[in-house]
N, C-alpha and C. Protein backbone atom coordinates (compact mmCIF):
# COMPACT_ATOMS: atom_id res chain seq x y z
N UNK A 1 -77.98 -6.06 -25.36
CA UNK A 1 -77.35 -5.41 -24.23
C UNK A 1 -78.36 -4.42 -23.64
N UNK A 2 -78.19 -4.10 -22.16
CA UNK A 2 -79.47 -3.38 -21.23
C UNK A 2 -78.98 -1.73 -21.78
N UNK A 3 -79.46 -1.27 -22.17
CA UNK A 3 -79.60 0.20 -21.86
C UNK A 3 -78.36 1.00 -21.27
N UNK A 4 -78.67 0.92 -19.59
CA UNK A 4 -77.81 1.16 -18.34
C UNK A 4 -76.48 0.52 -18.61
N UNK A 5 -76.81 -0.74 -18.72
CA UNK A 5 -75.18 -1.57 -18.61
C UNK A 5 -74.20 -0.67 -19.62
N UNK A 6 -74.92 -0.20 -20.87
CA UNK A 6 -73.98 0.15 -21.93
C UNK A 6 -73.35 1.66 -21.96
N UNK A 7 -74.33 2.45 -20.86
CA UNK A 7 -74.17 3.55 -20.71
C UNK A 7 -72.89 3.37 -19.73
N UNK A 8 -73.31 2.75 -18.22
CA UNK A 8 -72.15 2.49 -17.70
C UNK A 8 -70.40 1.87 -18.06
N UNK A 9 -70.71 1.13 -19.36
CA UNK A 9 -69.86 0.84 -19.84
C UNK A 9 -68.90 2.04 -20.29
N UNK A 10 -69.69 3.24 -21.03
CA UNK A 10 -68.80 4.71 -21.70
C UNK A 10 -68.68 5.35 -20.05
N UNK A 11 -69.54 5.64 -18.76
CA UNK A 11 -69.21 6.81 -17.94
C UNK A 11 -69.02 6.05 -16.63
N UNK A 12 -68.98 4.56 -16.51
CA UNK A 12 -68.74 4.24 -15.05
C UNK A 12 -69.82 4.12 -14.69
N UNK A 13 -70.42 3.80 -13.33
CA UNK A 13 -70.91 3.31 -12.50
C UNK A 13 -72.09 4.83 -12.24
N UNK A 14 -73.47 4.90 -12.48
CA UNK A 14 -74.29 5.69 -12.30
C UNK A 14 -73.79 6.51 -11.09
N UNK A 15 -73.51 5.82 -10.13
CA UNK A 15 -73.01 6.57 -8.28
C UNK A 15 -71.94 7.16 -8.96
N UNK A 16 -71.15 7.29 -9.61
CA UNK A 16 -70.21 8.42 -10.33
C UNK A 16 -70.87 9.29 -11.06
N UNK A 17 -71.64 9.63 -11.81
CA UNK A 17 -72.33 10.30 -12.51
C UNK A 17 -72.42 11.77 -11.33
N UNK A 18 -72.32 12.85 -11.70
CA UNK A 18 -72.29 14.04 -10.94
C UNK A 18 -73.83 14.25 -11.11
N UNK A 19 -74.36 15.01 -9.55
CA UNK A 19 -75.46 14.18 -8.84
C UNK A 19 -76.76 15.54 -9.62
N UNK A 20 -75.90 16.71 -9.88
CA UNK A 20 -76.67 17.65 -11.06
C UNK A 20 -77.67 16.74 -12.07
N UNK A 21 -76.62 16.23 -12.57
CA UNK A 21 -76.90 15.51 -14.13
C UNK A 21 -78.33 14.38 -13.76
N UNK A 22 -77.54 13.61 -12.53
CA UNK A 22 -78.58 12.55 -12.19
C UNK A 22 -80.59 13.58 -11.77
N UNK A 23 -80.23 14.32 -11.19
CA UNK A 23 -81.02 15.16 -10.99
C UNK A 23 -82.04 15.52 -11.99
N UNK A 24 -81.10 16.15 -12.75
CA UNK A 24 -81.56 16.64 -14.06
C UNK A 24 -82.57 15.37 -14.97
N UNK A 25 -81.87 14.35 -15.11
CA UNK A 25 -82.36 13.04 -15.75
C UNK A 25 -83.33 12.53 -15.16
N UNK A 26 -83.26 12.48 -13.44
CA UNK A 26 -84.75 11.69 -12.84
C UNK A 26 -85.84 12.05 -12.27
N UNK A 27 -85.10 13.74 -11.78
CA UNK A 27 -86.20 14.15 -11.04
C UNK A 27 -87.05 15.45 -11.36
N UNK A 28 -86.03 16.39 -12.22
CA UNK A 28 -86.45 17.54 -12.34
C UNK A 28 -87.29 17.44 -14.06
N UNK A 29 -87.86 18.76 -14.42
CA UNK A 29 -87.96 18.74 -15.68
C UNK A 29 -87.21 18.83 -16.59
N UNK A 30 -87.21 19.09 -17.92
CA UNK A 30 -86.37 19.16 -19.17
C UNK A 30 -85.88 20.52 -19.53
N UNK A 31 -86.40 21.10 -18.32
CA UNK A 31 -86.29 22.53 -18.93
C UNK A 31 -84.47 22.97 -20.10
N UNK A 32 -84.33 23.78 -20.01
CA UNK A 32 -83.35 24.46 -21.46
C UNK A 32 -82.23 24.02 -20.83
N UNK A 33 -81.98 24.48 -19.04
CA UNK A 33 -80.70 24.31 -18.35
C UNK A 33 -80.32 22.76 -18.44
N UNK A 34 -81.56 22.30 -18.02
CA UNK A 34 -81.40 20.88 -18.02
C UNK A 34 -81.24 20.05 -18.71
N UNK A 35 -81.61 20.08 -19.95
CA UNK A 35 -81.60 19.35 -21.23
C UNK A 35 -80.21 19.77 -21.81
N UNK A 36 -79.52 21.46 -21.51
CA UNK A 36 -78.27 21.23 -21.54
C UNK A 36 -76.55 20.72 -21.06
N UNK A 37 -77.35 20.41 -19.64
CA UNK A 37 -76.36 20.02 -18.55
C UNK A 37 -76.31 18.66 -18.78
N UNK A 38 -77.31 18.47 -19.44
CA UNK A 38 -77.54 16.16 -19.68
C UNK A 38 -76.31 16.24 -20.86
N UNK A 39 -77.03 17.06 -21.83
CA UNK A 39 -76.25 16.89 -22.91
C UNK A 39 -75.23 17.05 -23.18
N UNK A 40 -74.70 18.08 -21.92
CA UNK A 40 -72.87 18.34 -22.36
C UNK A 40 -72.39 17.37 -21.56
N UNK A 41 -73.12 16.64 -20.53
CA UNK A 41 -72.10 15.59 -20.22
C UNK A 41 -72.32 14.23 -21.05
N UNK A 42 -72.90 14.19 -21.38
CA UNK A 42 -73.64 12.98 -22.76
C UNK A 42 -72.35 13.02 -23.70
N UNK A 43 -72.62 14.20 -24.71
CA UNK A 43 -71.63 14.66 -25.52
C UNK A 43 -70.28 14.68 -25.44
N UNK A 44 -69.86 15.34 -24.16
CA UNK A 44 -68.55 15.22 -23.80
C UNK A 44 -67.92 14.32 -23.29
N UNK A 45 -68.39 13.08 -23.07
CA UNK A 45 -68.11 11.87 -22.67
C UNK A 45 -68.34 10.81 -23.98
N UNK A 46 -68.97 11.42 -24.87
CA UNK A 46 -68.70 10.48 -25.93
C UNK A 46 -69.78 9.74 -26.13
N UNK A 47 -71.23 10.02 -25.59
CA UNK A 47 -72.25 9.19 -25.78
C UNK A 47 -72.72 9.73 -26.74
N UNK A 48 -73.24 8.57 -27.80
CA UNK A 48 -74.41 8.95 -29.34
C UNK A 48 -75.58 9.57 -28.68
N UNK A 49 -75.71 10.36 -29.42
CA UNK A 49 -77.15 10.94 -28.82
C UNK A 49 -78.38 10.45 -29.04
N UNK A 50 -78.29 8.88 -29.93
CA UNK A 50 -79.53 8.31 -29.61
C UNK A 50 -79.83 7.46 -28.38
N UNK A 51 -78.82 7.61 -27.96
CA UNK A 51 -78.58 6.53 -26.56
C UNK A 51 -79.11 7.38 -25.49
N UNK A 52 -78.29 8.71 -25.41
CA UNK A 52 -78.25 9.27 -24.69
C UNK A 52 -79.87 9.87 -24.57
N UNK A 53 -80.35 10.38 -25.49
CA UNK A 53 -81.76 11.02 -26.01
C UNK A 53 -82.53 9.91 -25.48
N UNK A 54 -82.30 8.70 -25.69
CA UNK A 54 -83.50 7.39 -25.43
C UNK A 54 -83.13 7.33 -23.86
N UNK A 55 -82.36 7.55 -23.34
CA UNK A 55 -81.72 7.65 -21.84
C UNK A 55 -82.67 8.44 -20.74
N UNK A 56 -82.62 9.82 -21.37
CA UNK A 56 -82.88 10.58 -20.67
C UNK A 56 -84.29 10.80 -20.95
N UNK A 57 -84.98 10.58 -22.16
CA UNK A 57 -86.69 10.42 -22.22
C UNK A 57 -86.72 9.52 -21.47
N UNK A 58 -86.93 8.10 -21.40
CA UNK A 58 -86.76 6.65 -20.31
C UNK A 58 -86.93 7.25 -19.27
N UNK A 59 -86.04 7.90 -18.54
CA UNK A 59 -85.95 7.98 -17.32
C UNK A 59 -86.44 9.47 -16.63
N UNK A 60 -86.35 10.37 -17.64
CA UNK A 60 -87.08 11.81 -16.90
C UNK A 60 -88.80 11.40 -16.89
N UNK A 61 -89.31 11.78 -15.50
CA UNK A 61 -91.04 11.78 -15.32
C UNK A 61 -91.46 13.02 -16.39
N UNK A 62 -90.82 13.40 -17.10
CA UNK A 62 -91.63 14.20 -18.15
C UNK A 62 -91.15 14.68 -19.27
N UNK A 63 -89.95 13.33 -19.20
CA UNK A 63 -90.18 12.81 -20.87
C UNK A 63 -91.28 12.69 -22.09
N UNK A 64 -90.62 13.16 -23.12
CA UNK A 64 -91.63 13.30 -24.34
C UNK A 64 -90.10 13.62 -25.20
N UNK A 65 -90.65 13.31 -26.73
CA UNK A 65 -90.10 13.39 -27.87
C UNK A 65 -89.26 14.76 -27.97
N UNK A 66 -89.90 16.20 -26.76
CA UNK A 66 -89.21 17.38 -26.97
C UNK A 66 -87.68 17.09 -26.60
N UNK A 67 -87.44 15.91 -25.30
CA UNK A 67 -86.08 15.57 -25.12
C UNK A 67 -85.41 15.38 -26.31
N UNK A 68 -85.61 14.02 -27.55
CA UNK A 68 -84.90 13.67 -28.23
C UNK A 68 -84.84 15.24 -29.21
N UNK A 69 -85.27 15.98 -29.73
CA UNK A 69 -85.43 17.37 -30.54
C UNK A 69 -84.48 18.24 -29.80
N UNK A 70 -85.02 18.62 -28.76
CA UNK A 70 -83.72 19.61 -28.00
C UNK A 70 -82.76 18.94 -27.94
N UNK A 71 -82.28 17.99 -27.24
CA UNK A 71 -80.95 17.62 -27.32
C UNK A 71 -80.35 16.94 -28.58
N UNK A 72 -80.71 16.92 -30.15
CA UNK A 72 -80.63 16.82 -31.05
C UNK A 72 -79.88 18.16 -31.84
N UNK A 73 -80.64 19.25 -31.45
CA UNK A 73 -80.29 20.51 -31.99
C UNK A 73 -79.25 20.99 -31.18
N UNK A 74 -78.84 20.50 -29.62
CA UNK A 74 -77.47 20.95 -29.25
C UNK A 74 -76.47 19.89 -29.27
N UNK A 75 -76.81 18.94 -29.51
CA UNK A 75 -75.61 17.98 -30.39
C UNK A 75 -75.13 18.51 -31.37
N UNK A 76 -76.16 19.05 -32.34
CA UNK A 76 -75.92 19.18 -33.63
C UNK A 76 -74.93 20.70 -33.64
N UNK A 77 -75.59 21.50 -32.86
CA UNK A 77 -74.76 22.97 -32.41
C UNK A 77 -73.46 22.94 -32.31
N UNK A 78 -72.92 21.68 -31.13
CA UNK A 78 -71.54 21.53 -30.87
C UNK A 78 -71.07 20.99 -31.71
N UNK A 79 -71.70 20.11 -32.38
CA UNK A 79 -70.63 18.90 -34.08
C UNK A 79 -70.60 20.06 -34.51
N UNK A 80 -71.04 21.07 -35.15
CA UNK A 80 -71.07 22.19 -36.26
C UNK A 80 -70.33 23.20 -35.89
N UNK A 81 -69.79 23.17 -34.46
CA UNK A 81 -69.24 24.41 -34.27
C UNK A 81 -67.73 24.09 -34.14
N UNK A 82 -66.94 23.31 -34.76
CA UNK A 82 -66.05 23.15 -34.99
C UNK A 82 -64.65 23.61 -34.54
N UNK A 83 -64.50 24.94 -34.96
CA UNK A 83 -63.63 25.90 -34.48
C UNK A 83 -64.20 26.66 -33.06
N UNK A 84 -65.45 26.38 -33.06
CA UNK A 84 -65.91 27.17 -31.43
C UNK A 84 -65.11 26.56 -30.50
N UNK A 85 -64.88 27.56 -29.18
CA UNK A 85 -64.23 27.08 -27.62
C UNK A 85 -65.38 27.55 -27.29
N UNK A 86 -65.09 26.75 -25.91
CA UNK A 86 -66.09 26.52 -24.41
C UNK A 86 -67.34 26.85 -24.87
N UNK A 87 -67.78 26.12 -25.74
CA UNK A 87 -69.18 25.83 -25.68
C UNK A 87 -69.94 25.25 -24.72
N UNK A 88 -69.56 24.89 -24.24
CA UNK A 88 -70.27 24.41 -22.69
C UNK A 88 -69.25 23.45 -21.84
N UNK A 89 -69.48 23.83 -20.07
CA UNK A 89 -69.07 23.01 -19.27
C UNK A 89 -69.23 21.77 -19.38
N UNK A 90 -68.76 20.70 -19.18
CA UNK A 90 -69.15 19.32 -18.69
C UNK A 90 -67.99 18.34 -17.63
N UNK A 91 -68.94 17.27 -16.81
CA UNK A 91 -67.83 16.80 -16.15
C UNK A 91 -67.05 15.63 -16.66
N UNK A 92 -66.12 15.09 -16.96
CA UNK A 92 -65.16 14.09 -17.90
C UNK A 92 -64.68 12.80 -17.00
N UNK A 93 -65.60 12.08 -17.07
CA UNK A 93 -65.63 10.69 -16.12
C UNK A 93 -64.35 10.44 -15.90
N UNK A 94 -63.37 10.02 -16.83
CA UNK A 94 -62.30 9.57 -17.10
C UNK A 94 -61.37 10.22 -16.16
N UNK A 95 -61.32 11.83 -16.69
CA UNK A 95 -60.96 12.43 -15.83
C UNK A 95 -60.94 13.07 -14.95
N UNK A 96 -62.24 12.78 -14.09
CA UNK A 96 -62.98 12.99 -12.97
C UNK A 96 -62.62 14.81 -12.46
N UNK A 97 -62.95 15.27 -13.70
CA UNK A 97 -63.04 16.60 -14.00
C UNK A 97 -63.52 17.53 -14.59
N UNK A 98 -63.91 18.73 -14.42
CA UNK A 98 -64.56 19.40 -15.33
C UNK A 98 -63.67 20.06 -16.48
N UNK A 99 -64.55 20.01 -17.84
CA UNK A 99 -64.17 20.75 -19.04
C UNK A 99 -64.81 21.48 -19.66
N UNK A 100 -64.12 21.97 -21.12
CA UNK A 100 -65.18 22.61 -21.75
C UNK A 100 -65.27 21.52 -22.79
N UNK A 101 -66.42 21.67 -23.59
CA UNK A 101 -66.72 21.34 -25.23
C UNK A 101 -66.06 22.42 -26.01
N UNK A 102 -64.78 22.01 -26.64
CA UNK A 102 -64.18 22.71 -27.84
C UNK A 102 -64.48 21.90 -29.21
N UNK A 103 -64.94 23.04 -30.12
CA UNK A 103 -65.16 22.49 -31.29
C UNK A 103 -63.72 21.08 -31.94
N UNK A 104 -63.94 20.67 -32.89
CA UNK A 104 -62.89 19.62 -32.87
C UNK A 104 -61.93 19.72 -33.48
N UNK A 105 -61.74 21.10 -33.97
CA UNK A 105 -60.37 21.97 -34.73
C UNK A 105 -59.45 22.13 -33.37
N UNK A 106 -60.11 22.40 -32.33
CA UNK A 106 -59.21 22.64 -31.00
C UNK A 106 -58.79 21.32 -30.78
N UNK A 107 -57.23 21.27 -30.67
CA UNK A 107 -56.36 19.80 -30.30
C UNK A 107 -56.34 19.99 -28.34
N UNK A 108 -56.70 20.88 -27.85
CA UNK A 108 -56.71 21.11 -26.65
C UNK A 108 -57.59 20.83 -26.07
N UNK A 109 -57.29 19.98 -24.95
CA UNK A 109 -58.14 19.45 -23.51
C UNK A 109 -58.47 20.71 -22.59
N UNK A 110 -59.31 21.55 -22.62
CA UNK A 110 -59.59 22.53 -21.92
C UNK A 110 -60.25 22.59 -20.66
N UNK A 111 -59.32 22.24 -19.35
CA UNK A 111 -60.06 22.22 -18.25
C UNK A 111 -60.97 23.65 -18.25
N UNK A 112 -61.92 23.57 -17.12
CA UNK A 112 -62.98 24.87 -16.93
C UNK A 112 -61.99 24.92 -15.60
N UNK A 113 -61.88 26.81 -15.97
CA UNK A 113 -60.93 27.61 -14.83
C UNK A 113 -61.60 28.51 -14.50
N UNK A 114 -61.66 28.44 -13.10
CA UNK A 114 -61.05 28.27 -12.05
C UNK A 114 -61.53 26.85 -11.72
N UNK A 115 -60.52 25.84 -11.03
CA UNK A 115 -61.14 24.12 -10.88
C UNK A 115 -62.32 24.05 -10.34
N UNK A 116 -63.37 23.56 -10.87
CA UNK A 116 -63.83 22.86 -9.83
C UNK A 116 -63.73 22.08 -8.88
N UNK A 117 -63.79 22.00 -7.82
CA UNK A 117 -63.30 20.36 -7.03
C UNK A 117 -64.05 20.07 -5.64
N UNK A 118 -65.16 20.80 -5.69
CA UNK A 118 -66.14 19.80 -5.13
C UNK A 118 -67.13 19.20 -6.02
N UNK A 119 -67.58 18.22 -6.59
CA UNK A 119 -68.74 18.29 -7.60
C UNK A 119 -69.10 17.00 -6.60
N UNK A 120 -70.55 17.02 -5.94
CA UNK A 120 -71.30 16.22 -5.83
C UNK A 120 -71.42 14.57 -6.85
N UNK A 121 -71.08 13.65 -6.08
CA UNK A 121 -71.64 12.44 -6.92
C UNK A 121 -72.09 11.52 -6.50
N UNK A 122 -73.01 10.81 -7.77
CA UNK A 122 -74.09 9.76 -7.07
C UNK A 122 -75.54 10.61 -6.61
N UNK A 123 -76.23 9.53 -6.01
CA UNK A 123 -78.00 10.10 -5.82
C UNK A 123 -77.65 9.94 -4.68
N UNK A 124 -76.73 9.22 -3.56
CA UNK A 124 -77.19 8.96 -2.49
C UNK A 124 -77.27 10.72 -1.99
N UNK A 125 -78.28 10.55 -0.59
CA UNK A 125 -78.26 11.52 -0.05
C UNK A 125 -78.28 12.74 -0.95
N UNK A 126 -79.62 12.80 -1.92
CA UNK A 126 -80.03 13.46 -2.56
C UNK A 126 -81.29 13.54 -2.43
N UNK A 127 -81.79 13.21 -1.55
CA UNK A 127 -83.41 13.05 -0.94
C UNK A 127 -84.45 12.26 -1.51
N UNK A 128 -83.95 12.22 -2.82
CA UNK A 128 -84.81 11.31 -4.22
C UNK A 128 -84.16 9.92 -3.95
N UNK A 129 -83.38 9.26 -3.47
CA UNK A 129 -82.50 7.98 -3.93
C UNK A 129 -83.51 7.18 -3.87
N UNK A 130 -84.67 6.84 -3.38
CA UNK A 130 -85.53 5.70 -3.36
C UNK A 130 -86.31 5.75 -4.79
N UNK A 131 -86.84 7.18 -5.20
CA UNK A 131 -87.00 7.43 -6.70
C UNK A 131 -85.78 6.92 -7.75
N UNK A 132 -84.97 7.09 -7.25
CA UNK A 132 -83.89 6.67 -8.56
C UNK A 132 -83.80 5.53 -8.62
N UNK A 133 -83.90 4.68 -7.70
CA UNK A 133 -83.36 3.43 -7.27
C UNK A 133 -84.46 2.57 -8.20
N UNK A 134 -85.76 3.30 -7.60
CA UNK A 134 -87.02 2.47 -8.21
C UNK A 134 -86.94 2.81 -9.61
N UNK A 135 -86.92 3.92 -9.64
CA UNK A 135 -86.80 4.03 -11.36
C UNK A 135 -85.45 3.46 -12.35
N UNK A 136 -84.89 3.06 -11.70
CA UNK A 136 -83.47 2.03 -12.26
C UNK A 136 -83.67 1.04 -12.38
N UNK A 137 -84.59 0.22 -11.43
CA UNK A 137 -85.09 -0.81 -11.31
C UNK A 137 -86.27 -1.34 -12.33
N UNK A 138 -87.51 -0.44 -12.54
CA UNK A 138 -88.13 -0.65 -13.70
C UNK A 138 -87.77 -0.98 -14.56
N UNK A 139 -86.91 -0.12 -15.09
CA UNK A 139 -86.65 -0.30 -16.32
C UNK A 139 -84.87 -0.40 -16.85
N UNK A 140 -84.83 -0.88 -16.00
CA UNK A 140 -83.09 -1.46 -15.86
C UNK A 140 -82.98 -2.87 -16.78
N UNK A 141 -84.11 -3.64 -16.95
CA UNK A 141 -83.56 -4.62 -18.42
C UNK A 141 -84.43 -4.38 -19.80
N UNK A 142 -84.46 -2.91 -19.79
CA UNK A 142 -84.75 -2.19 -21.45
C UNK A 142 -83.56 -2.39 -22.17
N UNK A 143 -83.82 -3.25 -23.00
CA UNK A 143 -82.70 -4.21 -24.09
C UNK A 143 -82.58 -2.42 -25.17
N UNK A 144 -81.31 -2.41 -25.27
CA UNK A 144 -80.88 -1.21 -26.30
C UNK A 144 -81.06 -1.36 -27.62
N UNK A 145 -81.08 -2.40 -27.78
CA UNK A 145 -81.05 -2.59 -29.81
C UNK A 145 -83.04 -2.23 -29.83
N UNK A 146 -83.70 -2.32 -28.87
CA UNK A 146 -85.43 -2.44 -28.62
C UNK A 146 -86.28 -0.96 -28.81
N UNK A 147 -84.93 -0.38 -28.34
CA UNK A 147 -85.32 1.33 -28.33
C UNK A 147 -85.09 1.85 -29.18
N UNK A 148 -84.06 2.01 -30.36
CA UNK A 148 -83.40 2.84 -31.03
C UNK A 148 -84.11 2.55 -32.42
């Protein structure tokens, strides 16, 4: 199975993906914000973080191994923090909304208050879309069992 296809399979259709995240993943660097904004929507949507980690090295122009390490150690932050609330924002495909990450002692779905309800989605008309497009395209039949 491709990479993409399987990702889209857990969050929908990349043009859903909130256009931050896409940002974050194709165009910008890895910096701390960024590597955490990938990851809480990674995480909070339910993606393994080797998928997600092989995802976002793949496709960030300045990818390196520090991706899979940082976002390793805030995977590992949120599994461990159990009883923690709102550990971080993220947006919830499903429910085409924003939340928090509550540790997993919390039985509660915790929207982030006050709503959000504009959140940008998709690359189009993000000034980069010919970058994303091409870079989807490269490497859009990277077989998943090849990476991990």
């Amino acid at each position: 199975m491709y990479l993409l296809v399987f990702l889209e399979m857990f969050l929908g259709a990349i043009s859903t993906w909130p256009r931050d995240v896409l940002m974050a993943i194709f165009v910008e660097p890895p910096t701390t914000p960024n590597i955490m904004k990938v990851s809480a929507f990674f995480y909070g949507n339910g993606v393994p973080l080797r998928i997600s980690s092989t995802f976002f090295g793949l496709y960030n122009p300045f990818g390196d191994i520090a991706i899979l390490n940082d976002m390793h150690s805030v995977y590992h932050m949120w599994f461990q923090g159990r009883n923690a609330r709102h550990q971080a924002p993220y947006y919830d495909v499903g429910f085409k909304k924003m939340y928090w990450i509550n540790g997993e002692e919390s039985l509660v779905r915790e929207p982030l208050l006050p709503e959000v309800t504009d959140i940008p989605l998709g690359f189009q008309g993000s000034g980069f879309d010919e970058l994303i497009v091409e870079k989807l395209n490269a490497i859009s039949r990277e077989e998943l069992f090849n990476l991990l």
